[in-house]
Protein backbone atom coordinates (compact mmCIF):
# COMPACT_ATOMS: atom_id res chain seq x y z
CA UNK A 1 45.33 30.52 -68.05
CA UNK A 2 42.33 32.20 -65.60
CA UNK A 3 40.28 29.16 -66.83
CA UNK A 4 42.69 26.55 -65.73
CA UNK A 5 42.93 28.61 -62.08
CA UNK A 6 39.49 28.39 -62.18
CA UNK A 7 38.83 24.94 -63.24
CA UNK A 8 41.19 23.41 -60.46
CA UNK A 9 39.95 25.17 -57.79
CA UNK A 10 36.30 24.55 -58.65
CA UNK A 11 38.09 20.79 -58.53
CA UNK A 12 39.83 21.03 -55.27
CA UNK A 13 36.03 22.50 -53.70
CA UNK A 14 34.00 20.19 -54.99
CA UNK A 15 36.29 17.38 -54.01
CA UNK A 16 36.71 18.12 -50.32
CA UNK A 17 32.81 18.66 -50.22
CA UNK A 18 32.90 15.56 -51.65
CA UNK A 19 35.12 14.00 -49.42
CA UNK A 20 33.21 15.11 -46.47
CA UNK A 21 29.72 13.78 -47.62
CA UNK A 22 30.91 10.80 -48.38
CA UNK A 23 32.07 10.44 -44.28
CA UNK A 24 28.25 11.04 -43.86
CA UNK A 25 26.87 7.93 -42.17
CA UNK A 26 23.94 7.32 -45.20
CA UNK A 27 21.65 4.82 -45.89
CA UNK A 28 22.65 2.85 -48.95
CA UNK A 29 19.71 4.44 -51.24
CA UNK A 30 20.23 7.96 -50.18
CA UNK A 31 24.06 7.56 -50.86
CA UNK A 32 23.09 6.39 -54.30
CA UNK A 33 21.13 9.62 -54.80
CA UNK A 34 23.96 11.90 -53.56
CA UNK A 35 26.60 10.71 -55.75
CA UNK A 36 24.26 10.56 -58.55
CA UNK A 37 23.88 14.26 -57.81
CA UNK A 38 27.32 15.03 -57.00
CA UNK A 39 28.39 13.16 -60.83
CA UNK A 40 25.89 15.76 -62.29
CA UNK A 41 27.29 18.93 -60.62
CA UNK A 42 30.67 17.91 -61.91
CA UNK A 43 29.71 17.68 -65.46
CA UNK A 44 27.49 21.20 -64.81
CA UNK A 45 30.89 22.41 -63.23
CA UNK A 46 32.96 21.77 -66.37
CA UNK A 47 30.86 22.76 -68.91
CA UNK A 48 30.35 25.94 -67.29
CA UNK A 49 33.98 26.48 -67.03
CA UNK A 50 34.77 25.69 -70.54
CA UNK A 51 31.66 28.21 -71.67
CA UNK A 52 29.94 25.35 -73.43
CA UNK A 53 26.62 25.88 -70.68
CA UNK A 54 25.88 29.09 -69.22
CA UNK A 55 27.24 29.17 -65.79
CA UNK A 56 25.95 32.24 -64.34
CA UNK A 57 25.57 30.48 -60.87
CA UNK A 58 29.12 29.71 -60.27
CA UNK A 59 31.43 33.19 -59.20
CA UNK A 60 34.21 33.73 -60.86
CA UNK A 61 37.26 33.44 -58.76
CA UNK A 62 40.09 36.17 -58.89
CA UNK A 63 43.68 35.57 -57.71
């Protein structure tokens, strides 16, 4: 149950950070870039969650 808690608000984070780069007045290139990067910290984020990578990096929340 801890992982789910975690999982979702990992989500919820990464989405509103998300949400606000994406108001970001980029170029068309360097938007390209940033999602590209932001598609590959939410795969990192999952796997890390679900113990398949190490995820040392991301703190574990506590309710």
């Amino acid at each position: 149950m801890d992982l789910i808690i975690n999982l979702i608000v990992y989500l919820v984070v990464f989405g509103l950070i998300w949400w606000l780069v994406s108001m970001l007045p980029l170029p068309a290139p360097v938007a390209q870039i940033v999602r590209v990067l932001f598609i590959i910290l939410l795969i990192l984020i999952v796997l890390s969650v679900f113990g398949i990578i190490p995820g040392g990096y991301l703190p574990p929340i506590r309710l």
